[in-house]
C-alpha atoms as a PDB file:
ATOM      1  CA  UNK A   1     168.177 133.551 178.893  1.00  0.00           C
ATOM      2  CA  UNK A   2     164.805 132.167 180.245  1.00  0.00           C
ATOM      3  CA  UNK A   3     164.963 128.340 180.605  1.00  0.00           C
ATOM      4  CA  UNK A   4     161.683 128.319 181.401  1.00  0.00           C
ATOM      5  CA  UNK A   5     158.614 126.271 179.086  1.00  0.00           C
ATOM      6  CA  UNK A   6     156.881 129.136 177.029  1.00  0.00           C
ATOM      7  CA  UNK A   7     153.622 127.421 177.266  1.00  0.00           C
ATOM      8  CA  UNK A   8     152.083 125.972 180.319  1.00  0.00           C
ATOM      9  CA  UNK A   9     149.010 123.998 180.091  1.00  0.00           C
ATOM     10  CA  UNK A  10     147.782 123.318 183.892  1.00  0.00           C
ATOM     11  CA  UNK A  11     145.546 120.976 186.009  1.00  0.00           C
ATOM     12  CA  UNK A  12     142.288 120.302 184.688  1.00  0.00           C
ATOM     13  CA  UNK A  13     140.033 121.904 187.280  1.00  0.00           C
ATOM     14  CA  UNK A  14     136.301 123.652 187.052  1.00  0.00           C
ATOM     15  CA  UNK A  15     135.766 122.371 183.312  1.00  0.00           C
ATOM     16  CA  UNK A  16     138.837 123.275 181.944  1.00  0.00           C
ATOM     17  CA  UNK A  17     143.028 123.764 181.801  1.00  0.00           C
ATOM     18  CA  UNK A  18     144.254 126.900 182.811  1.00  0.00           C
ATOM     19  CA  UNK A  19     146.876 127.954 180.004  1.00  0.00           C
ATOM     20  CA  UNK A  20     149.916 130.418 180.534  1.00  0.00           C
ATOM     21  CA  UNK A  21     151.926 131.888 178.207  1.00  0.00           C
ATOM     22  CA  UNK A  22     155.693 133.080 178.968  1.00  0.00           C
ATOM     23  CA  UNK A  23     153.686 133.427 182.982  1.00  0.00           C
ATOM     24  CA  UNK A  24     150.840 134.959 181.991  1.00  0.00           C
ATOM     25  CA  UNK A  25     147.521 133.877 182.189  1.00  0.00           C
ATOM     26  CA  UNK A  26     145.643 133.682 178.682  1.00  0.00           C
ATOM     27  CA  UNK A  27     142.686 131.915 180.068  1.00  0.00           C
ATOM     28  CA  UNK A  28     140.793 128.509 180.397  1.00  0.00           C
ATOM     29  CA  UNK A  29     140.789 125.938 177.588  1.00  0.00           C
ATOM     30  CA  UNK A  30     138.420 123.432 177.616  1.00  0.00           C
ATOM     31  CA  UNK A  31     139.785 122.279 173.843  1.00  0.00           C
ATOM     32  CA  UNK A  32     142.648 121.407 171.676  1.00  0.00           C
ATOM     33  CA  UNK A  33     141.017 124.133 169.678  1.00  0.00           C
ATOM     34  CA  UNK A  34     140.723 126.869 172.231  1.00  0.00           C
ATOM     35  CA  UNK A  35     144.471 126.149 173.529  1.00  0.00           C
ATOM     36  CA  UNK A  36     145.516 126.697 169.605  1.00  0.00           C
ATOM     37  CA  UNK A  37     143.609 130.011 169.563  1.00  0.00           C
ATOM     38  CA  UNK A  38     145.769 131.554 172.712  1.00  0.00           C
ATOM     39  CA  UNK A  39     148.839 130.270 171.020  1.00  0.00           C
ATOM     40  CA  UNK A  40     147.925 131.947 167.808  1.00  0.00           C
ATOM     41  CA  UNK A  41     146.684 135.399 169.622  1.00  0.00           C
ATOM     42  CA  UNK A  42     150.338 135.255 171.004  1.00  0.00           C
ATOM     43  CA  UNK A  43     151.511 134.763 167.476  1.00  0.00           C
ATOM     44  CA  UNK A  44     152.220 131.426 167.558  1.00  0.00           C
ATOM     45  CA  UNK A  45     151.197 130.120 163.768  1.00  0.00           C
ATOM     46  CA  UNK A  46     149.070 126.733 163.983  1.00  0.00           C
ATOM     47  CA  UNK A  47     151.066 124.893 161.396  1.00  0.00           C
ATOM     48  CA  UNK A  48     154.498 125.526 163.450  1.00  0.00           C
ATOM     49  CA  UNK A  49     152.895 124.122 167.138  1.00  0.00           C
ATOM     50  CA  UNK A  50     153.900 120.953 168.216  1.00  0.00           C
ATOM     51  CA  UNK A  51     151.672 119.933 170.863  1.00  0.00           C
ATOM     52  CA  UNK A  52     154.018 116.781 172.423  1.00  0.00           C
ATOM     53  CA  UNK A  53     157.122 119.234 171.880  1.00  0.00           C
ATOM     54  CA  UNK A  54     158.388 119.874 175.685  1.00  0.00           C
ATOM     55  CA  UNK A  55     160.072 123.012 174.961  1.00  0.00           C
ATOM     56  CA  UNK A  56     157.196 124.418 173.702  1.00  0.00           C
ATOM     57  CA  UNK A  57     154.390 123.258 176.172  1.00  0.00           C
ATOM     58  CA  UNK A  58     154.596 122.012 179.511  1.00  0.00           C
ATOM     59  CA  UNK A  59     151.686 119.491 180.566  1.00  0.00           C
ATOM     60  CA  UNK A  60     150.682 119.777 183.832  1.00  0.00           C
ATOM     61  CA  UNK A  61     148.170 116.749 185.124  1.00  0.00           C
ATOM     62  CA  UNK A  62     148.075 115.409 181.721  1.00  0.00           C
ATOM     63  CA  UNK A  63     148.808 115.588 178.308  1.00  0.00           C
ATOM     64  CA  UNK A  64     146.604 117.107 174.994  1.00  0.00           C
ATOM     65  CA  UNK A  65     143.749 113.798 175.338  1.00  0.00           C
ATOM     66  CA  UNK A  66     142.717 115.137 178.982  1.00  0.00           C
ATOM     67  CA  UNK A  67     139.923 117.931 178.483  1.00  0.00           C
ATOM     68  CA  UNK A  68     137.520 116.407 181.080  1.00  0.00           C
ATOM     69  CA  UNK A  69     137.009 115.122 184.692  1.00  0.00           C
ATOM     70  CA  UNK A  70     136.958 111.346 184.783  1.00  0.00           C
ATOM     71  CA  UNK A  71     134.502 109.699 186.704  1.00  0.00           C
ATOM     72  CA  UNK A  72     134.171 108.859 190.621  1.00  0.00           C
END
């Protein structure tokens, strides 16, 4: 069995988080809302994500508050 985080939320970087799924790329969310929209195209049901659950979704650079680049 794969030990691995399902979901993978990634760096900010050019306006938005990269987002895998299981290793695949499902895009660039700028949002809590567009992050819930990948997991529900992969058939993850809104009412059963947990975004602070870590065996669920891996934060990478920062957790769900980080959508944007802080100022220099």
């Amino acid at each position: 069995m794969d030990d691995r985080v399902p979901v993978v939320v990634h760096e900010l970087a050019d306006g938005g988080r990269r987002v895998t799924i299981n290793g695949e790329p499902v895009g660039r969310a700028t949002s809590i809302a567009d992050l819930v929209e990948f997991l529900r195209r992969a058939g993850l049901d809104e009412a059963d994500v947990i975004l602070d659950d870590p065996t669920l979704i891996e934060w990478r650079g920062g957790g769900p508050d980080v959508w944007t680049e802080l100022p220099s």
